[in-house]
C-alpha atoms as a PDB file:
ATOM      1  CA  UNK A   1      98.946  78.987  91.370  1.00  0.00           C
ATOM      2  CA  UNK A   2      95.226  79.924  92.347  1.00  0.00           C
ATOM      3  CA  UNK A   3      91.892  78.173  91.993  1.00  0.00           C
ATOM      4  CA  UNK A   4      90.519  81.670  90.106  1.00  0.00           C
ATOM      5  CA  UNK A   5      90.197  81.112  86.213  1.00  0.00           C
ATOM      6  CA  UNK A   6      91.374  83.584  84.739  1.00  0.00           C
ATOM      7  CA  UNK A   7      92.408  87.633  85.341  1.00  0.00           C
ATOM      8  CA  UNK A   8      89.936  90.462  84.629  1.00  0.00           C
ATOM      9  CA  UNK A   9      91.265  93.501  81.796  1.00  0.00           C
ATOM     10  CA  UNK A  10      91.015  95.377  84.903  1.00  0.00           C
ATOM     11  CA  UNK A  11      93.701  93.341  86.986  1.00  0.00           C
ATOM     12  CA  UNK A  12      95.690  92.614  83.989  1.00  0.00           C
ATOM     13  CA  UNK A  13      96.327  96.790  83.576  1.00  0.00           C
ATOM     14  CA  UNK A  14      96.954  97.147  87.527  1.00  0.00           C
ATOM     15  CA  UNK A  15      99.576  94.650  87.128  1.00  0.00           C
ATOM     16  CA  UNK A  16     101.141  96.662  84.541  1.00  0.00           C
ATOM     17  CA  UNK A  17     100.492  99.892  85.921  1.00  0.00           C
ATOM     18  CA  UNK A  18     102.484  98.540  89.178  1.00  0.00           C
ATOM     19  CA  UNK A  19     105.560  97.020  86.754  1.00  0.00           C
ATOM     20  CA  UNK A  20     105.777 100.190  84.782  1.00  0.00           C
ATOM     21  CA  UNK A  21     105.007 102.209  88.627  1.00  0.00           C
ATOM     22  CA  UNK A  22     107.961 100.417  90.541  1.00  0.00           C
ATOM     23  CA  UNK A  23     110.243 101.104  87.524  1.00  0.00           C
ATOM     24  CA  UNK A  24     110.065 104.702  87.636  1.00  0.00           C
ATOM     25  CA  UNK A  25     110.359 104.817  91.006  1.00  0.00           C
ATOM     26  CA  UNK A  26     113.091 102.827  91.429  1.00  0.00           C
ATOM     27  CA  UNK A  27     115.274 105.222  88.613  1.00  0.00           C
ATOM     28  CA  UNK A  28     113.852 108.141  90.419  1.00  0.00           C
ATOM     29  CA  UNK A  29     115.712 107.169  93.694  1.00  0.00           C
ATOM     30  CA  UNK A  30     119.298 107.102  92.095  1.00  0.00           C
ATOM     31  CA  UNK A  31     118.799 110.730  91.368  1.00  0.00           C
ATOM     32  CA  UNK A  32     120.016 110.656  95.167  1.00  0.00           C
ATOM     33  CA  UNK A  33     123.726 109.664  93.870  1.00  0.00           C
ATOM     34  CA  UNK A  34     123.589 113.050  92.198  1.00  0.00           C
ATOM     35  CA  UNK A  35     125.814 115.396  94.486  1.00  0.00           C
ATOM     36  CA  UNK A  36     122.964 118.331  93.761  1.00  0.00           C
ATOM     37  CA  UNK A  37     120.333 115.768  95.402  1.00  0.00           C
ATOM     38  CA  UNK A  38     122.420 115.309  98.281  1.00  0.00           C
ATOM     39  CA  UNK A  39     121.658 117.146 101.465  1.00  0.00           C
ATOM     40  CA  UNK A  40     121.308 116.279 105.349  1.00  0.00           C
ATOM     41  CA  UNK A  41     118.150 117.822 105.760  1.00  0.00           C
ATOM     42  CA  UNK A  42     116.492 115.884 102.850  1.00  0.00           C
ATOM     43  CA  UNK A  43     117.671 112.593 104.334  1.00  0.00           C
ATOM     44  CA  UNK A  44     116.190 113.464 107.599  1.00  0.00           C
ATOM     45  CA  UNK A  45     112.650 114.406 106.105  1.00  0.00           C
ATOM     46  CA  UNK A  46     112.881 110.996 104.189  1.00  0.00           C
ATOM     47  CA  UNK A  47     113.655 109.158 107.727  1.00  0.00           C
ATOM     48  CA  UNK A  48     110.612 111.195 109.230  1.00  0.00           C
ATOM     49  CA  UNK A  49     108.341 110.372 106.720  1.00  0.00           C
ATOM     50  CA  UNK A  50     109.883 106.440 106.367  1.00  0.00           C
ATOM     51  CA  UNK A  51     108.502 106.293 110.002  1.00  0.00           C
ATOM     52  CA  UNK A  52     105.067 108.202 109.897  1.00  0.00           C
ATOM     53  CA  UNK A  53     104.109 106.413 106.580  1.00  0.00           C
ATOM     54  CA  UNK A  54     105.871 102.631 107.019  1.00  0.00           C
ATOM     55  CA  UNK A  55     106.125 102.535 110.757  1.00  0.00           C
ATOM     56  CA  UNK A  56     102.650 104.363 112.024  1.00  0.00           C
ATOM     57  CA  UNK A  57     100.622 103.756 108.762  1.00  0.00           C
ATOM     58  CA  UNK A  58     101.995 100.313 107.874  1.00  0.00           C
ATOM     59  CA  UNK A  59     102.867  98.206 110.644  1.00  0.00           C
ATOM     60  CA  UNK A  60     100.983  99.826 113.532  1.00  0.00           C
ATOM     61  CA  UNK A  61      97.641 101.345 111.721  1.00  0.00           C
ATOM     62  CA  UNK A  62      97.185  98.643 108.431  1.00  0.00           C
ATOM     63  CA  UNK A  63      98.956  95.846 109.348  1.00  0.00           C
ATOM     64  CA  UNK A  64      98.283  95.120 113.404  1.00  0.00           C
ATOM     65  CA  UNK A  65      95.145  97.447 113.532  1.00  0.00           C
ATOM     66  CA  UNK A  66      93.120  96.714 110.928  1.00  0.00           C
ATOM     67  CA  UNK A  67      93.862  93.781 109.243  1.00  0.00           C
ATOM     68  CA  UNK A  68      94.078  91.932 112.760  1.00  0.00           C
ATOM     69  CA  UNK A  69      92.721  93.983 115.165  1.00  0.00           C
ATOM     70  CA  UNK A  70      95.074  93.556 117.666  1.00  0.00           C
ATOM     71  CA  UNK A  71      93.699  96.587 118.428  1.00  0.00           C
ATOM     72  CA  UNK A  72      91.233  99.437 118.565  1.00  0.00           C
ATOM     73  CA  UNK A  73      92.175 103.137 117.942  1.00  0.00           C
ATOM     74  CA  UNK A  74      90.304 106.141 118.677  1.00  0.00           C
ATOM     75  CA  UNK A  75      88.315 106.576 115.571  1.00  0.00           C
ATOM     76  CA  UNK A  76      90.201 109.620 114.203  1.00  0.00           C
ATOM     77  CA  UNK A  77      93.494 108.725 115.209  1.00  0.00           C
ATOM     78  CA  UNK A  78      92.658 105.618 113.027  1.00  0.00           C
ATOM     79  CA  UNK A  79      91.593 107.610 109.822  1.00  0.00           C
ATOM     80  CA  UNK A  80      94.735 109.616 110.302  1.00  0.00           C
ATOM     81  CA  UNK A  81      97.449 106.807 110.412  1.00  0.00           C
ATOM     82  CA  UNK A  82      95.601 105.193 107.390  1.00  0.00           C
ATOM     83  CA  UNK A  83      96.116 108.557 105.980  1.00  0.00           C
ATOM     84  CA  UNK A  84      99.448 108.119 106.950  1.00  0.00           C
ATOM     85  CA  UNK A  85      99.713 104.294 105.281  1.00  0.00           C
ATOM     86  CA  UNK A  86      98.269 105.578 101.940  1.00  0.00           C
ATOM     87  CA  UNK A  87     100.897 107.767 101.580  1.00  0.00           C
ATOM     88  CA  UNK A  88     103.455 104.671 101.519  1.00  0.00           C
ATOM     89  CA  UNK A  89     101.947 104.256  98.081  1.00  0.00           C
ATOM     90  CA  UNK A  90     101.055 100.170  98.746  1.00  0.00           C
ATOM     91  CA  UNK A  91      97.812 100.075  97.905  1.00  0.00           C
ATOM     92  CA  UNK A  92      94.510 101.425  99.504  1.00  0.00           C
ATOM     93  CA  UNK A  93      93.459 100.144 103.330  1.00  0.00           C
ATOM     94  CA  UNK A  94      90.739  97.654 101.828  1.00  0.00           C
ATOM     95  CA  UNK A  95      93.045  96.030  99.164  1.00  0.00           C
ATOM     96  CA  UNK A  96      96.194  96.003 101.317  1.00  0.00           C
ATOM     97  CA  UNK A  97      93.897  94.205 104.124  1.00  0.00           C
ATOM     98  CA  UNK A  98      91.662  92.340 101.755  1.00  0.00           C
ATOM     99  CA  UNK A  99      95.456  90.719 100.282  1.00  0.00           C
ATOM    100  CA  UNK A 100      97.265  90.115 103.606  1.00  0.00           C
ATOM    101  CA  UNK A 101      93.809  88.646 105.154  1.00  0.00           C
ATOM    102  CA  UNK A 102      94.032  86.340 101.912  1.00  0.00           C
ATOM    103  CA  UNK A 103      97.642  85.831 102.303  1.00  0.00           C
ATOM    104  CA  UNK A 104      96.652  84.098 105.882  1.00  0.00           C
ATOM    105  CA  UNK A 105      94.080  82.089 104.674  1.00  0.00           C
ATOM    106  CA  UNK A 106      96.533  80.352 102.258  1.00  0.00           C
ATOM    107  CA  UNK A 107      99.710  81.025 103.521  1.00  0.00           C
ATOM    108  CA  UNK A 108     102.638  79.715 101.289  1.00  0.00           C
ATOM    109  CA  UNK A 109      99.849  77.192  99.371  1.00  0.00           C
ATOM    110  CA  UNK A 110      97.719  77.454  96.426  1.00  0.00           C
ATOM    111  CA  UNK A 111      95.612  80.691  96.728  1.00  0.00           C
ATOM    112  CA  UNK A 112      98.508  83.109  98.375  1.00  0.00           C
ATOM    113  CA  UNK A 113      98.988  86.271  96.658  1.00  0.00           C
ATOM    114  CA  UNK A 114     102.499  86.193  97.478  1.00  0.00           C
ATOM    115  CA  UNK A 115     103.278  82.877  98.764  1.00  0.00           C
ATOM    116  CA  UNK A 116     106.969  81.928  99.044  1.00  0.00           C
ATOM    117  CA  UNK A 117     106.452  78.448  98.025  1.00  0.00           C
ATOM    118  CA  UNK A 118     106.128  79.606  94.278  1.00  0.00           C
ATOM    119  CA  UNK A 119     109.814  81.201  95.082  1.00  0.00           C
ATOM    120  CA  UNK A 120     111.641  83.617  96.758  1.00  0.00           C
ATOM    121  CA  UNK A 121     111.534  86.500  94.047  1.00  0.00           C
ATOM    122  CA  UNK A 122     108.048  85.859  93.456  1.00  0.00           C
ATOM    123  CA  UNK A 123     107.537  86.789  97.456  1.00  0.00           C
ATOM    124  CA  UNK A 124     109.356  89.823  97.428  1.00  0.00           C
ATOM    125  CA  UNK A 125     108.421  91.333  94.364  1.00  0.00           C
ATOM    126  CA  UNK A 126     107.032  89.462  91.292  1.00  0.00           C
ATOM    127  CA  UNK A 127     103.921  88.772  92.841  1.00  0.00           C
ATOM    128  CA  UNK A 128     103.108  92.600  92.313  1.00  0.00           C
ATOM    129  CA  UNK A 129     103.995  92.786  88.804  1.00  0.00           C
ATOM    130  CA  UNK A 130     103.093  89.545  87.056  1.00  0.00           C
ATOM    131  CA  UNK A 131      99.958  87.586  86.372  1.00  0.00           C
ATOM    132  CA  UNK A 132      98.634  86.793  89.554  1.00  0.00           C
ATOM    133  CA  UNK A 133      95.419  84.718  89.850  1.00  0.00           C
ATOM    134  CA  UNK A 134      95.491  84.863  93.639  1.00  0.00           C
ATOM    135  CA  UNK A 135      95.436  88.701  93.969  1.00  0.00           C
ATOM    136  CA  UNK A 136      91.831  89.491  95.387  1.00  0.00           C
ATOM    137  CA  UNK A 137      89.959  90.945  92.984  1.00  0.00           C
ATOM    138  CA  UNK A 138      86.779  93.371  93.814  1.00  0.00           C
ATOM    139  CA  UNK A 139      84.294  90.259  94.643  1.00  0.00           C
ATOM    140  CA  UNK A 140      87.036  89.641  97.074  1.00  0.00           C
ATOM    141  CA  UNK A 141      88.442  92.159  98.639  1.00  0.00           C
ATOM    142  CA  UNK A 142      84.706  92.937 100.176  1.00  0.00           C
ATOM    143  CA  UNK A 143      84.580  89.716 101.092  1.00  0.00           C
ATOM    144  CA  UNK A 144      87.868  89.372 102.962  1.00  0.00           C
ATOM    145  CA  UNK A 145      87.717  93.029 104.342  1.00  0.00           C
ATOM    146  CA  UNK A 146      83.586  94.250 104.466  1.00  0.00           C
ATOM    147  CA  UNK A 147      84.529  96.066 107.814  1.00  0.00           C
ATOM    148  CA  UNK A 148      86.351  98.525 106.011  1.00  0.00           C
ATOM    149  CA  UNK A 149      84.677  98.180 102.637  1.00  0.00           C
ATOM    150  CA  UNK A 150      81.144  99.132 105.229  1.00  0.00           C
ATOM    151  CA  UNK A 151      82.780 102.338 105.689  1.00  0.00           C
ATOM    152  CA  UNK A 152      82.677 105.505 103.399  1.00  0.00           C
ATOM    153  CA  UNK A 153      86.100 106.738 104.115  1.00  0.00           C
ATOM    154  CA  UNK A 154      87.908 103.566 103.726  1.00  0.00           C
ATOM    155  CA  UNK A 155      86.254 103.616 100.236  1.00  0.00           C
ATOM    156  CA  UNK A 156      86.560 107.040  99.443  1.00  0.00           C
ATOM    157  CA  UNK A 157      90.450 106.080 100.111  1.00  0.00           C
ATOM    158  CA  UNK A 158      90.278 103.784  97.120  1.00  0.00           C
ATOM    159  CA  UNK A 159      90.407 106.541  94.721  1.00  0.00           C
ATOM    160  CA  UNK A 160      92.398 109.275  96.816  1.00  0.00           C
ATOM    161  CA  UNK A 161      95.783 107.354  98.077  1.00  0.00           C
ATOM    162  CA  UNK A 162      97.555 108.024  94.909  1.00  0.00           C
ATOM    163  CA  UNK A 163      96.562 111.725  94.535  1.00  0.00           C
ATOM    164  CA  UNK A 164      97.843 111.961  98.066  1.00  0.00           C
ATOM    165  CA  UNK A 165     101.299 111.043  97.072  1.00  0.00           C
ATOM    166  CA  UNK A 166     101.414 114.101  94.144  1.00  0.00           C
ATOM    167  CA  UNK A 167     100.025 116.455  97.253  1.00  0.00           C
ATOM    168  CA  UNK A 168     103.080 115.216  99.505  1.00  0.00           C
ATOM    169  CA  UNK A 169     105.450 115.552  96.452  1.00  0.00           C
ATOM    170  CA  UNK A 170     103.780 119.237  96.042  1.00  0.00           C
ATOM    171  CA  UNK A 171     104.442 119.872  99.696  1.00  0.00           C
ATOM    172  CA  UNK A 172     107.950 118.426  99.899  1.00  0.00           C
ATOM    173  CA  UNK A 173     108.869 120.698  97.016  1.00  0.00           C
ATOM    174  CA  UNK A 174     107.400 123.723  97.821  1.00  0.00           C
ATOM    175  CA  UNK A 175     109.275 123.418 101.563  1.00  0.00           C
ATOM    176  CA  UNK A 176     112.902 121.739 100.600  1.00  0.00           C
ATOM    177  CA  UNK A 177     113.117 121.915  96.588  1.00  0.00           C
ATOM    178  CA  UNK A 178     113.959 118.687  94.127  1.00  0.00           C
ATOM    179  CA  UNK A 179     116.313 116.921  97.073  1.00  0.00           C
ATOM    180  CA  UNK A 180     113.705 116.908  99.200  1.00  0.00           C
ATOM    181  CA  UNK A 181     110.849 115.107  96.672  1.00  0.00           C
ATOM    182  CA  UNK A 182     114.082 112.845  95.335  1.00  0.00           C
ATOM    183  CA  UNK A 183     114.800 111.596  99.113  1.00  0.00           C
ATOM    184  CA  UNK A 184     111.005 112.189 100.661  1.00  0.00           C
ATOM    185  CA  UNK A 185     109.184 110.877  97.992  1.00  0.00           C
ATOM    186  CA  UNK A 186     111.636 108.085  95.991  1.00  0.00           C
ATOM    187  CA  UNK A 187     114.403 107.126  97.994  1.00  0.00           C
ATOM    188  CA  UNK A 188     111.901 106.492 101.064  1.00  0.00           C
ATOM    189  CA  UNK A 189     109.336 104.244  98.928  1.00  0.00           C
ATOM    190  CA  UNK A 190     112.065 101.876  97.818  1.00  0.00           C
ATOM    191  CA  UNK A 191     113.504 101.750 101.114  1.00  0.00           C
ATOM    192  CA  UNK A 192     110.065 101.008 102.334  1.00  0.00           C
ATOM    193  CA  UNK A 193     108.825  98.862  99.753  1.00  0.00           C
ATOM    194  CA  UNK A 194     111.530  95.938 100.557  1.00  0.00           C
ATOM    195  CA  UNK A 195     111.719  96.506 103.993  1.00  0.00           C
ATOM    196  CA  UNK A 196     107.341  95.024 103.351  1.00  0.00           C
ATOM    197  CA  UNK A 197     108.735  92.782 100.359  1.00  0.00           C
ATOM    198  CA  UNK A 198     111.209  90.955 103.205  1.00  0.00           C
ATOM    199  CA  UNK A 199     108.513  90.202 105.358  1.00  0.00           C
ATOM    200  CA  UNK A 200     107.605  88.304 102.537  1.00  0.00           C
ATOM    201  CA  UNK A 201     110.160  86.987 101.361  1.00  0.00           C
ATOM    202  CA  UNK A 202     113.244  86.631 103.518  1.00  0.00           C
ATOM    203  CA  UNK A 203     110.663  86.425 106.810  1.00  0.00           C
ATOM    204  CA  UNK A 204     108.943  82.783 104.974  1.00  0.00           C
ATOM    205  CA  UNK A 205     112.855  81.898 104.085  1.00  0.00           C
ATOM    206  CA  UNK A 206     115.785  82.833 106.221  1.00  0.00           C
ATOM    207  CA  UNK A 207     115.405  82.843 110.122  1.00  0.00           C
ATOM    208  CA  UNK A 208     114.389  80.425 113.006  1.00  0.00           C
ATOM    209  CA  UNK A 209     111.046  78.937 114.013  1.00  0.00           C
ATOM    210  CA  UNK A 210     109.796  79.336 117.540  1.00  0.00           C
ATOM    211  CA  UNK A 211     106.335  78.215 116.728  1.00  0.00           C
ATOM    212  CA  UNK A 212     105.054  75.855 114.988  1.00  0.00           C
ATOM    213  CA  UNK A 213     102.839  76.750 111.865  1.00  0.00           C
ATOM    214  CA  UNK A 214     101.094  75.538 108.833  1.00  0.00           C
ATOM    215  CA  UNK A 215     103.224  77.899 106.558  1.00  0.00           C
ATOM    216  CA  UNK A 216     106.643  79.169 105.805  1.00  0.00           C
ATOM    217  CA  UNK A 217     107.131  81.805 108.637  1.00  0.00           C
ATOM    218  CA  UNK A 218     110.052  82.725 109.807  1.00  0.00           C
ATOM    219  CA  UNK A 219     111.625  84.982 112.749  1.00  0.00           C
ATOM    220  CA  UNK A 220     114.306  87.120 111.089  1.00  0.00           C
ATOM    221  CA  UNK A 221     115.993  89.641 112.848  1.00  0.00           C
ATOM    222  CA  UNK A 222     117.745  92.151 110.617  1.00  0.00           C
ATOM    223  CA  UNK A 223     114.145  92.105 108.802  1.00  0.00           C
ATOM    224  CA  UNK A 224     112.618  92.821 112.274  1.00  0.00           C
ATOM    225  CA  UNK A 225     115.399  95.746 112.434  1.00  0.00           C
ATOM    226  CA  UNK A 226     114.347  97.429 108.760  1.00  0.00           C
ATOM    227  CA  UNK A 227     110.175  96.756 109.272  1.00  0.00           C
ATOM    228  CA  UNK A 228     109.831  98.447 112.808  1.00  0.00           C
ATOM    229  CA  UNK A 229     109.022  94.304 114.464  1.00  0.00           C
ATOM    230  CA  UNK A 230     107.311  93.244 111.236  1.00  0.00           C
ATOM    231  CA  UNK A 231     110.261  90.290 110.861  1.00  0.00           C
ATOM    232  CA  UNK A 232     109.094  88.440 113.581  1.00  0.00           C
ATOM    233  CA  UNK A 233     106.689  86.703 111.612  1.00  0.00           C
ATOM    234  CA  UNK A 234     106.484  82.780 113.000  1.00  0.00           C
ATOM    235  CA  UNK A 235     105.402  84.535 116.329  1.00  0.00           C
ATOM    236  CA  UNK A 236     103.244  86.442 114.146  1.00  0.00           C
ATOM    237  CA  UNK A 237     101.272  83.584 112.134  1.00  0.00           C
ATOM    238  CA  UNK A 238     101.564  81.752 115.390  1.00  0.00           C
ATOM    239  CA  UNK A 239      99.191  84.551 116.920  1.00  0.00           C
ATOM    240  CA  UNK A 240      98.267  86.819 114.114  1.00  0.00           C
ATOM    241  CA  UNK A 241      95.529  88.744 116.612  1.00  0.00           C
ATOM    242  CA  UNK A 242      98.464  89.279 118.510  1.00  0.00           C
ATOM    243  CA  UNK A 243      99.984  93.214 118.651  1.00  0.00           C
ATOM    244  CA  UNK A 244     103.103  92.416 119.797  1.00  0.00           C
ATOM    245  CA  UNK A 245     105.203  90.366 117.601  1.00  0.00           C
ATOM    246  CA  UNK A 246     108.685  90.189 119.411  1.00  0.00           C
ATOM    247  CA  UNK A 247     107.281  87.838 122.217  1.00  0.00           C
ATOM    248  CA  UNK A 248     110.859  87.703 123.471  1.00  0.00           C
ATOM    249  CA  UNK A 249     112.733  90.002 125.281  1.00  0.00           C
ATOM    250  CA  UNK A 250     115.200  90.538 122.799  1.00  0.00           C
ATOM    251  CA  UNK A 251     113.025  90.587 119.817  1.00  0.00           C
ATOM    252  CA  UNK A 252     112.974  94.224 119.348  1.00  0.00           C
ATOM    253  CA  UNK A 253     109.734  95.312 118.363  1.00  0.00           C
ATOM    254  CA  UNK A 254     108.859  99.259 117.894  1.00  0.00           C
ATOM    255  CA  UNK A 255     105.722  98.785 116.688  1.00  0.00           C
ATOM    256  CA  UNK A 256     104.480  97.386 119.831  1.00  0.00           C
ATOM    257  CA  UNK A 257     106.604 100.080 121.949  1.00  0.00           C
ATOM    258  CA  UNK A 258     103.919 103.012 120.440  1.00  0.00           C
ATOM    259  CA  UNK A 259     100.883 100.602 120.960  1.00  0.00           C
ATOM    260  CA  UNK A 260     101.978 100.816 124.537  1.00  0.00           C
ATOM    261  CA  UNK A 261     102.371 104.499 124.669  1.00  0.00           C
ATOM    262  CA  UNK A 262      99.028 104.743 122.681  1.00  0.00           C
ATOM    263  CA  UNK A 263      97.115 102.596 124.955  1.00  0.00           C
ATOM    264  CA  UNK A 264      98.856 104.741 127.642  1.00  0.00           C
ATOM    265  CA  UNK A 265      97.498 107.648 126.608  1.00  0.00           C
ATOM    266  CA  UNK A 266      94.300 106.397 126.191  1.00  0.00           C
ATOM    267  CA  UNK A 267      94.781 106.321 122.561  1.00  0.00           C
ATOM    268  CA  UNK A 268      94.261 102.665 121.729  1.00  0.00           C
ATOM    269  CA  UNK A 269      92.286 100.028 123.702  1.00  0.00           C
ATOM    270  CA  UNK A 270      91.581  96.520 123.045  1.00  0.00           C
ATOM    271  CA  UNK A 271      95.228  95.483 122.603  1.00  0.00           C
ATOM    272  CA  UNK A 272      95.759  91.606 122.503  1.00  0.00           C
ATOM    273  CA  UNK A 273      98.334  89.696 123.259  1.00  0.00           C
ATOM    274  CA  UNK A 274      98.633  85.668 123.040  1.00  0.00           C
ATOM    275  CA  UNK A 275      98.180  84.329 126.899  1.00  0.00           C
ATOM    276  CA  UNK A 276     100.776  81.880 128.114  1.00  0.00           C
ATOM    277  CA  UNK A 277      98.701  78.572 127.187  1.00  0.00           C
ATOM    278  CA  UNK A 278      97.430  79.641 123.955  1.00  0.00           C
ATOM    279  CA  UNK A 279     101.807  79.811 123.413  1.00  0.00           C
ATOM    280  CA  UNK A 280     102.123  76.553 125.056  1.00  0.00           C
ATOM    281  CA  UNK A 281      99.623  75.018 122.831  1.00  0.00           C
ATOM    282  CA  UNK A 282     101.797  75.460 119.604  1.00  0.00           C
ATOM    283  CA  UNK A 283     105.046  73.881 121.368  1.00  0.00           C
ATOM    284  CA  UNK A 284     107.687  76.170 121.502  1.00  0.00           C
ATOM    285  CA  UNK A 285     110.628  74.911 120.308  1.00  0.00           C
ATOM    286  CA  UNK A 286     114.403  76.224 120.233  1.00  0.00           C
ATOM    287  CA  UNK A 287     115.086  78.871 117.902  1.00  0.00           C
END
């Protein structure tokens, strides 16, 4: 699966720490079939905070702004939405970047973390559970992500994300009760963890191919609809410095409606988009 030897003690108990993680979190969000878990305002918090943790932290702040730079926020806008992406509990900036930079380098071969060529279930959710030889270890994740690693609060991150969840689970509680932590805290990580795990998975499996690329990539709408543009991923690995992903006008693409409004507020500058021949150079072809 990967040209690394062998897994340290270290990534051998994070793999077991996630299994035993995504367990309890998964039982924790059927509490919400409970009738005393059920009520409209806790379903609207766990929208609100779906969208500032998965759509501003994930997609726009992780994923397109630093792990691409597609581009450049203001510097403490930036800090904020990674804030924002550590509370979506997948990992710290510098290993989330350090494994999706990875995941480019090798997509869907030998040496991708979560590669859909070693199966479908492995891309969506085994990768993060079983031994993986191709999950960046420390060596690693400086080398595929020093610009962050170079910068104190990206590594003081590191060891903070998780205690940030507990402090949002404190708040949520202290403001709506158990329905609120049930729906804010549970409910809206499994929602958000597949709508990530799809891009993986269904996004390198189901889906048409405008582009051609060297990997599995596919543009899937009703992912693109769940992962705020994410699931237009062939347009993606076409032109991963790209921040827009739906390159079409009916590729609906959120993500890349608030890098508008933050470059039009002076926000975010930099923004880069794939210029008509650099499209024409990977043939187009009918979806």
């Amino acid at each position: 699966m990967s040209s690394q030897p062998f897994l340290t003690n270290a990534e051998r108990a994070r793999a077991t720490i996630n299994r035993l993680g995504l367990v309890a979190i998964h039982i924790g969000a059927l509490a919400a079939f409970l009738p005393a878990m059920f009520e409209w305002s806790a379903v609207l918090v766990a929208f609100a905070v779906l969208y500032v943790t998965g759509g501003l932290g994930i997609a726009l702040c992780y994923h397109r702004a630093l792990t691409h730079r597609a581009l450049r926020l203001r510097k403490p806008l930036e800090y904020t939405l990674a804030i924002f992406g550590a509370l979506a509990l997948q990992g710290d900036p510098i290993r989330w970047v350090g494994t999706h930079r990875k995941h480019h380098a090798h997509s869907d071969v030998e040496g991708d973390p979560h590669g859909r060529n070693v199966g479908f279930r492995w891309a969506h959710i085994r990768w993060l559970y079983r031994p993986n030889t191709a999950m960046p270890q420390a060596g690693e994740l400086r080398r595929y992500a020093p610009d962050l690693h170079a910068q104190p609060f990206y590594r003081a991150l590191q060891y903070s994300h998780g205690a940030l969840q507990l402090v949002l689970g404190l708040a949520l509680f202290a403001t709506g009760g158990w329905s609120w932590v049930v729906w804010g805290i549970f409910v809206r990580l499994v929602v958000s963890y597949h709508a990530t795990w799809l891009v993986n998975s269904a996004a390198h499996h189901v889906g048409y191919r405008t582009y051609r690329t060297h990997d599995l990539s596919t543009n899937c709408w009703w992912v693109a609809l769940i992962s705020w543009g994410e699931g237009w991923h062939n347009n993606h690995h076409a032109f991963p410095y790209s921040a827009r992903h739906g390159l079409r006008w009916f590729e609906f693409d959120p993500t890349w409606w608030n890098v508008r409004l933050l470059a039009f507020v002076r926000l975010a500058d930099r923004v880069k988009l794939p210029p008509p021949k650099a499209r024409a150079a990977v043939a187009p072809q009918s979806p």
